[in-house]
C-alpha atoms as a PDB file:
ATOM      1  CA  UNK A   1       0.000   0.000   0.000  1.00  0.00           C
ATOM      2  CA  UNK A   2       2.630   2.214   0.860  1.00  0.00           C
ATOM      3  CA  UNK A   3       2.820   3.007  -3.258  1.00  0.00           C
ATOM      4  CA  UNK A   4      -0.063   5.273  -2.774  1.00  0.00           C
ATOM      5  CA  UNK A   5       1.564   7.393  -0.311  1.00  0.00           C
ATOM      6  CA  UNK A   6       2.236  11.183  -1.126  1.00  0.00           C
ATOM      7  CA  UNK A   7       5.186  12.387   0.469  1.00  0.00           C
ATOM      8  CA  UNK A   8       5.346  15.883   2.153  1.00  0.00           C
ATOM      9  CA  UNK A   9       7.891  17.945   0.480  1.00  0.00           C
ATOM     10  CA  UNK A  10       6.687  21.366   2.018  1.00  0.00           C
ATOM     11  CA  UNK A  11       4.262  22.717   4.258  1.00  0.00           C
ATOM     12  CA  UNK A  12       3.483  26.482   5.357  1.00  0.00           C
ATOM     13  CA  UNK A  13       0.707  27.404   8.003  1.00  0.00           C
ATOM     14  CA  UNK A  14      -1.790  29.663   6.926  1.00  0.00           C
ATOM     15  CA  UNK A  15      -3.849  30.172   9.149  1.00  0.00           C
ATOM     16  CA  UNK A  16      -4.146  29.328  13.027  1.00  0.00           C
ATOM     17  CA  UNK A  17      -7.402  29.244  14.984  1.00  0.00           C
ATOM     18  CA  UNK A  18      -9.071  29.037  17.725  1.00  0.00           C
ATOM     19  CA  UNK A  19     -11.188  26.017  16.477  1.00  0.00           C
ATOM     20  CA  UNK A  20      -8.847  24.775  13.207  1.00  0.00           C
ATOM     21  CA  UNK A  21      -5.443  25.324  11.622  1.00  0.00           C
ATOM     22  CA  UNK A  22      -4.815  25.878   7.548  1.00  0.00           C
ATOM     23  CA  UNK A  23      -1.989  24.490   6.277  1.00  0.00           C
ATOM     24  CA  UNK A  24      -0.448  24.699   2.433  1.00  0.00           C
ATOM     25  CA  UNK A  25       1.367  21.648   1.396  1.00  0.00           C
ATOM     26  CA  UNK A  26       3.295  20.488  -1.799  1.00  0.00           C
ATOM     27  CA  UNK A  27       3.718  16.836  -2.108  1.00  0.00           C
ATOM     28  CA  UNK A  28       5.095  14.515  -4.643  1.00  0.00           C
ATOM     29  CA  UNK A  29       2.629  12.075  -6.256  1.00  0.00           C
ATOM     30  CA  UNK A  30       2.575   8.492  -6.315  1.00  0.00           C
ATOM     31  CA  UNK A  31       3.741   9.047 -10.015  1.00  0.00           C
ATOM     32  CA  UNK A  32       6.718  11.409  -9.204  1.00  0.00           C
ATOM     33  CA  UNK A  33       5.005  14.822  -9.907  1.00  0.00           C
ATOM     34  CA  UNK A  34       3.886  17.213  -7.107  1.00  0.00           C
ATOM     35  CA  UNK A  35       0.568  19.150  -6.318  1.00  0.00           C
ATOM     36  CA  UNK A  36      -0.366  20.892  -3.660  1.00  0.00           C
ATOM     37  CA  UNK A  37      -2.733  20.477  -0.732  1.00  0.00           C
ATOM     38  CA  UNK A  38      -5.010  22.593   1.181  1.00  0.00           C
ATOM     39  CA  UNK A  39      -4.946  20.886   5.029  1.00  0.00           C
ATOM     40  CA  UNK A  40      -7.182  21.489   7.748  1.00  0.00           C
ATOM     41  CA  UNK A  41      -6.037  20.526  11.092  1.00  0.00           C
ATOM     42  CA  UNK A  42      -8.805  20.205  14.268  1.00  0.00           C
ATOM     43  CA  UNK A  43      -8.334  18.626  17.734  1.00  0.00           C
ATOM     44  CA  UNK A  44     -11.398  16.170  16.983  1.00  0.00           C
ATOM     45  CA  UNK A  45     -14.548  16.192  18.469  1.00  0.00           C
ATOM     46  CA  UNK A  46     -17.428  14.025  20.091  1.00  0.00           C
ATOM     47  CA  UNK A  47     -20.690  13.741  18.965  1.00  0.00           C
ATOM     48  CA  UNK A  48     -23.182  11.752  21.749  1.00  0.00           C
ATOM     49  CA  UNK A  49     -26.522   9.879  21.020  1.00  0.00           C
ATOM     50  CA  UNK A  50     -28.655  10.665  24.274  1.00  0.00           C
ATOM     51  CA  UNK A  51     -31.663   8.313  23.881  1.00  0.00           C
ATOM     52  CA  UNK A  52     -34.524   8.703  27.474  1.00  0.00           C
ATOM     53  CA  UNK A  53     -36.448   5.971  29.085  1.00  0.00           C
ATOM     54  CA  UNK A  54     -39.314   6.184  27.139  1.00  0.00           C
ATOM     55  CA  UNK A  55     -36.771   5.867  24.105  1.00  0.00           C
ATOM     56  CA  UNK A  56     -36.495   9.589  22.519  1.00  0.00           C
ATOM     57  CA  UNK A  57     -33.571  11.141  21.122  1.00  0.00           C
ATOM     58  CA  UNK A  58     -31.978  14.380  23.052  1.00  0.00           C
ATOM     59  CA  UNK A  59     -31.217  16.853  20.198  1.00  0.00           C
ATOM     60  CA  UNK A  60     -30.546  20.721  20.116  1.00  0.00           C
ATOM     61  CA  UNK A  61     -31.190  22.745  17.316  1.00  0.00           C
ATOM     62  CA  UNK A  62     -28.656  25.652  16.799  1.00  0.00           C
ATOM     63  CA  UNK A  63     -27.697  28.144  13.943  1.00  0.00           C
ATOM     64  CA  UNK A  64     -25.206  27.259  12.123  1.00  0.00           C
ATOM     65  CA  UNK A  65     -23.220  30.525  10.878  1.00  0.00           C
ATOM     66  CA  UNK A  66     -21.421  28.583   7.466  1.00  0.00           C
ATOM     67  CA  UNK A  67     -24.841  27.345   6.114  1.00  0.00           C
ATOM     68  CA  UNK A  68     -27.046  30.094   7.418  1.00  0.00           C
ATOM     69  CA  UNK A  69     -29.419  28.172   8.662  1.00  0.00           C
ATOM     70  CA  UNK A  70     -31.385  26.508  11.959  1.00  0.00           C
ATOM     71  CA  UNK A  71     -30.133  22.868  12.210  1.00  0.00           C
ATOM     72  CA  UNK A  72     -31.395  19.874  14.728  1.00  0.00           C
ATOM     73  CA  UNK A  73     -28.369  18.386  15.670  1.00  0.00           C
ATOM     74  CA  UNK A  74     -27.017  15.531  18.039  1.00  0.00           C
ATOM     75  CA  UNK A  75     -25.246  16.980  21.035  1.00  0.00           C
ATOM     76  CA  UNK A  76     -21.341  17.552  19.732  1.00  0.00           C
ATOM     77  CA  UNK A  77     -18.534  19.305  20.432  1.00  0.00           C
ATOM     78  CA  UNK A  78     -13.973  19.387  19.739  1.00  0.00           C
ATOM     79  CA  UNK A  79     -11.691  18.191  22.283  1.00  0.00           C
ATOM     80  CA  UNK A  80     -10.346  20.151  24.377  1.00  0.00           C
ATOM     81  CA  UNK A  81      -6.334  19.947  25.125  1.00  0.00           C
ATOM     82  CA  UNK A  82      -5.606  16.711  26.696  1.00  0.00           C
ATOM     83  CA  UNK A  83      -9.421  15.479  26.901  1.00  0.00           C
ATOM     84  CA  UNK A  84     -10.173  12.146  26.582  1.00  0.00           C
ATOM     85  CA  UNK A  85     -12.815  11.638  24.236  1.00  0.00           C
ATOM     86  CA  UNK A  86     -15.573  10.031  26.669  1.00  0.00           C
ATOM     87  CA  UNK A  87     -14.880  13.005  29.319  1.00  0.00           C
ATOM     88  CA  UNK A  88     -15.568  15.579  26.377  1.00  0.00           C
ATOM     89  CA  UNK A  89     -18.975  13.461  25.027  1.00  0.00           C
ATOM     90  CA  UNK A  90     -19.969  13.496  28.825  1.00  0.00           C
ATOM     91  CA  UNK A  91     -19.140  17.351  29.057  1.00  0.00           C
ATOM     92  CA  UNK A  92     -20.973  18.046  25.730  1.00  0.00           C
ATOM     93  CA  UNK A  93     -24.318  16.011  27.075  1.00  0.00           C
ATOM     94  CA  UNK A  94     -24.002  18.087  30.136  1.00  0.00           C
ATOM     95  CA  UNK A  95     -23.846  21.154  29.043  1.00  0.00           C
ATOM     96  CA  UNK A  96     -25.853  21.526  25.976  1.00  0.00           C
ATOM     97  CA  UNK A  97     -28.775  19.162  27.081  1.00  0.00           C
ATOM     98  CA  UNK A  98     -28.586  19.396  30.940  1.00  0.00           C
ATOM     99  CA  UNK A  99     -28.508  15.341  30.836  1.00  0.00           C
ATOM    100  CA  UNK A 100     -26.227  13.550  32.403  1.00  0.00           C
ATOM    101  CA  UNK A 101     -25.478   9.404  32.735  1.00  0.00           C
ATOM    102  CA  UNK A 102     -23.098   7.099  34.205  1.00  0.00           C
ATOM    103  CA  UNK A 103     -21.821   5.675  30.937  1.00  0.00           C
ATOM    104  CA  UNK A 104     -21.299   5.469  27.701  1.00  0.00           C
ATOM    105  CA  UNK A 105     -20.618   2.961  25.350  1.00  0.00           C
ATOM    106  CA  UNK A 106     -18.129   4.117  22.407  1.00  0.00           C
ATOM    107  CA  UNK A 107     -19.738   3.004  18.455  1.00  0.00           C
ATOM    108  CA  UNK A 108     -17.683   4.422  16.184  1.00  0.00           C
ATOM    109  CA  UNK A 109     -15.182   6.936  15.233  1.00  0.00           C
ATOM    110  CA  UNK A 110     -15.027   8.782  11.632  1.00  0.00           C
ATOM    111  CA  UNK A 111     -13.092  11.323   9.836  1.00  0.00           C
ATOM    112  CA  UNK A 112     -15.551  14.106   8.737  1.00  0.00           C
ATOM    113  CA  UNK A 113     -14.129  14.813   5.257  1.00  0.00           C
ATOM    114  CA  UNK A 114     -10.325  13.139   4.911  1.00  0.00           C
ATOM    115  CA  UNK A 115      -9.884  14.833   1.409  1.00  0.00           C
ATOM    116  CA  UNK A 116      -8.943  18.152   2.901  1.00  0.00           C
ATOM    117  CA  UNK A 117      -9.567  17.448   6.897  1.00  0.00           C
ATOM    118  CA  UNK A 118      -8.312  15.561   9.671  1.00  0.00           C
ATOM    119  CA  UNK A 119     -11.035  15.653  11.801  1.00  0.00           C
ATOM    120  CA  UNK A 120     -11.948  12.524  13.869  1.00  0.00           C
ATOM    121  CA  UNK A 121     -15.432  12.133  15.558  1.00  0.00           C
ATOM    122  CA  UNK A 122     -16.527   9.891  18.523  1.00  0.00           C
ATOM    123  CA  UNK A 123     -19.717   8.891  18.555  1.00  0.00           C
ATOM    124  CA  UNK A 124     -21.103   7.532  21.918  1.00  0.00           C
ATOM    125  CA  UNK A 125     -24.421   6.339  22.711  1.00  0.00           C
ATOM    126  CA  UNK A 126     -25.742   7.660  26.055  1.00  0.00           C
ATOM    127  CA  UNK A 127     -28.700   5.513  27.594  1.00  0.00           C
ATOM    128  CA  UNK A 128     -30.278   5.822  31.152  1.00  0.00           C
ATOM    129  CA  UNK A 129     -30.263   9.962  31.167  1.00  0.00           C
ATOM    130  CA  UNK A 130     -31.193  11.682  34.342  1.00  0.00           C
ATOM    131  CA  UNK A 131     -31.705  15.363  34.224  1.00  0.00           C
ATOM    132  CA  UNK A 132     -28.864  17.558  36.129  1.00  0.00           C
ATOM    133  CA  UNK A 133     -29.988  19.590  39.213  1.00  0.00           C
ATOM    134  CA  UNK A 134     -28.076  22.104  37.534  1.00  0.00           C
ATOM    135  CA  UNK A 135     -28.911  24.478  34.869  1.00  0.00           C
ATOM    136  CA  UNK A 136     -26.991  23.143  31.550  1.00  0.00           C
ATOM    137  CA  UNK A 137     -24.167  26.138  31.199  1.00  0.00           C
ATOM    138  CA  UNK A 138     -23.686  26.736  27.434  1.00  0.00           C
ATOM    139  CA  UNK A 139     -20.525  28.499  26.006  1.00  0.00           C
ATOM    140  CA  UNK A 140     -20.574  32.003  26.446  1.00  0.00           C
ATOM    141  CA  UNK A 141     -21.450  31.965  22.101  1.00  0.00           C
ATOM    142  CA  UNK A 142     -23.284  29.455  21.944  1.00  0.00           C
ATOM    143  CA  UNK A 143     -27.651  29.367  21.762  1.00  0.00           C
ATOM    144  CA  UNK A 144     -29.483  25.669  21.655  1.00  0.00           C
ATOM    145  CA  UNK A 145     -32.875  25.282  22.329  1.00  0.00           C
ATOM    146  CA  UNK A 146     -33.150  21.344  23.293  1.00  0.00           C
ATOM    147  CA  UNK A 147     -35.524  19.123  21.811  1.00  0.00           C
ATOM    148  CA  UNK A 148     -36.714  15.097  22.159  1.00  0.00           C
ATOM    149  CA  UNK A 149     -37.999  13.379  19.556  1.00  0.00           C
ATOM    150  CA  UNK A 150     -39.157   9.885  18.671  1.00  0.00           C
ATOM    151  CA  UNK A 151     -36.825   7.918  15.744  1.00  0.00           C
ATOM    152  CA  UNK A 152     -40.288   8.591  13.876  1.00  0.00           C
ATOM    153  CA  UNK A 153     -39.897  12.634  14.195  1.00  0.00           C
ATOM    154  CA  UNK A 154     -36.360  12.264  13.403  1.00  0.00           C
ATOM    155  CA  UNK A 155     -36.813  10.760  10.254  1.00  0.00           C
ATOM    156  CA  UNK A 156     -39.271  13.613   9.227  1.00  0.00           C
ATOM    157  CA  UNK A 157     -36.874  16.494   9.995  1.00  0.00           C
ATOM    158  CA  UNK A 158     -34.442  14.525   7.752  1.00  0.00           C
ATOM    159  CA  UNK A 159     -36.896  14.567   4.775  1.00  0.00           C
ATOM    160  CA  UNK A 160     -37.257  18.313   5.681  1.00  0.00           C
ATOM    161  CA  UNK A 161     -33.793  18.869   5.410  1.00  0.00           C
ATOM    162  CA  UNK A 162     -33.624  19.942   9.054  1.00  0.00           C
ATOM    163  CA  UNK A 163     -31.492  17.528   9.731  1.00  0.00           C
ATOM    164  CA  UNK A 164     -28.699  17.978   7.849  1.00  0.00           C
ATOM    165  CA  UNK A 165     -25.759  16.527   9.284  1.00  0.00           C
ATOM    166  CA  UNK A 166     -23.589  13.431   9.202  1.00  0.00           C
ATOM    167  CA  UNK A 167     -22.919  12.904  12.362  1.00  0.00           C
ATOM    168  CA  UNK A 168     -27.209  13.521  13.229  1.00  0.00           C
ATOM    169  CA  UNK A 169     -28.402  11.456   9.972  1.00  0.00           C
ATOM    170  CA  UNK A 170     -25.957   8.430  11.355  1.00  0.00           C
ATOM    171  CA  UNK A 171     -26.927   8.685  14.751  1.00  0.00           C
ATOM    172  CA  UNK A 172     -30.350   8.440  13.599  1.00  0.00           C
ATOM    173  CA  UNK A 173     -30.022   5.381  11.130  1.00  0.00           C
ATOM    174  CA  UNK A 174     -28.095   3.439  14.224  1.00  0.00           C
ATOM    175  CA  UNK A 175     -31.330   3.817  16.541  1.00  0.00           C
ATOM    176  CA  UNK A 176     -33.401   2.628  13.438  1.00  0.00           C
ATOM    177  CA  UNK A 177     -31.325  -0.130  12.535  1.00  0.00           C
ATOM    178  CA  UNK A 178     -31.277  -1.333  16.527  1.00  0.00           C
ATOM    179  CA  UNK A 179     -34.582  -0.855  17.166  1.00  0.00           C
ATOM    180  CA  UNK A 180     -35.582  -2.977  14.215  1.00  0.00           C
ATOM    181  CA  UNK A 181     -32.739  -6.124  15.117  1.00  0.00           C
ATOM    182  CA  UNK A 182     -34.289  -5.680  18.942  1.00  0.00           C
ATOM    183  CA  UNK A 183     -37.914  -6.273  17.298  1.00  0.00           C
ATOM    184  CA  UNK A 184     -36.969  -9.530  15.687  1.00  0.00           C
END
């Protein structure tokens, strides 16, 4: 496999965020040529499937600045420096739901878009919620308004395109597919 490799001949930041990094790099082809490639960098993030008791899905609906537009989302968020990925999920459910569990089990993790991006998501499933005797404390930018839904609803505000996401749409399919193999 490793004929399919580019090698790195150059790279140049440019950009550095608070949220991702841009990098510039020229590589040389499989073939011997070069091109060059636009890199993002990001920490990685979680993304957590809170499902209640009487088997709804915890979402938040948000609006999301690059598309312009209200989206119902699962609750997500990046790692922070030297989180572990199940201590940011939990954080995440806590703060933008005001849910909290003991555990979580770990699915799956995906890059988002590997042709430009290295972002890696966790996805968790979070079962047995109890709501926080706290108020859920957002970051200081961010507005969600939370919402539950059956898998039912959820597959309506995916035909409506309010659902929009990856990470949701997934999320979504996986409580379909179990609750059907749990019916058999």
């Amino acid at each position: 496999m490793d004929h399919l490799k580019e090698k790195e001949l150059h790279s140049k930041e440019i950009f550095s965020g608070r949220i991702i990094d841009l990098f510039l790099q020229e590589v040389e082809l499989p073939n011997g040529k070069t091109s060059t490639r636009e890199i993002v960098k990001h920490p990685g993030a979680v993304a957590v499937i809170p499902v209640t008791k009487d088997n709804k899905i915890v979402m938040v609906q948000q609006f999301r600045k690059p598309m312009e537009r209200i989206m119902v989302e699962i609750p997500a968020g990046k790692l922070e420096k030297g989180e572990q990925p199940e201590y940011t999920a939990k954080r995440e459910l806590e703060e933008e739901t005001g849910y909290t569990c003991d555990s979580m089990e770990h699915l799956i993790s995906f890059y988002t878009s590997p042709g430009f991006a290295d972002e890696l998501v966790h996805l968790y499933l979070a079962e047995d919620l109890k709501v926080m005797e706290t108020e859920a404390s957002l970051d200081e930018d961010e507005f969600v308004e939370v919402m539950e839904v059956t898998i039912d609803e959820a597959l309506q505000l995916i035909k409506e395109q309010r659902i929009y996401d990856a990470k949701t749409a997934y999320a979504v399919q996986y409580l379909q597919l179990k609750q059907a193999l749990q019916q058999k």
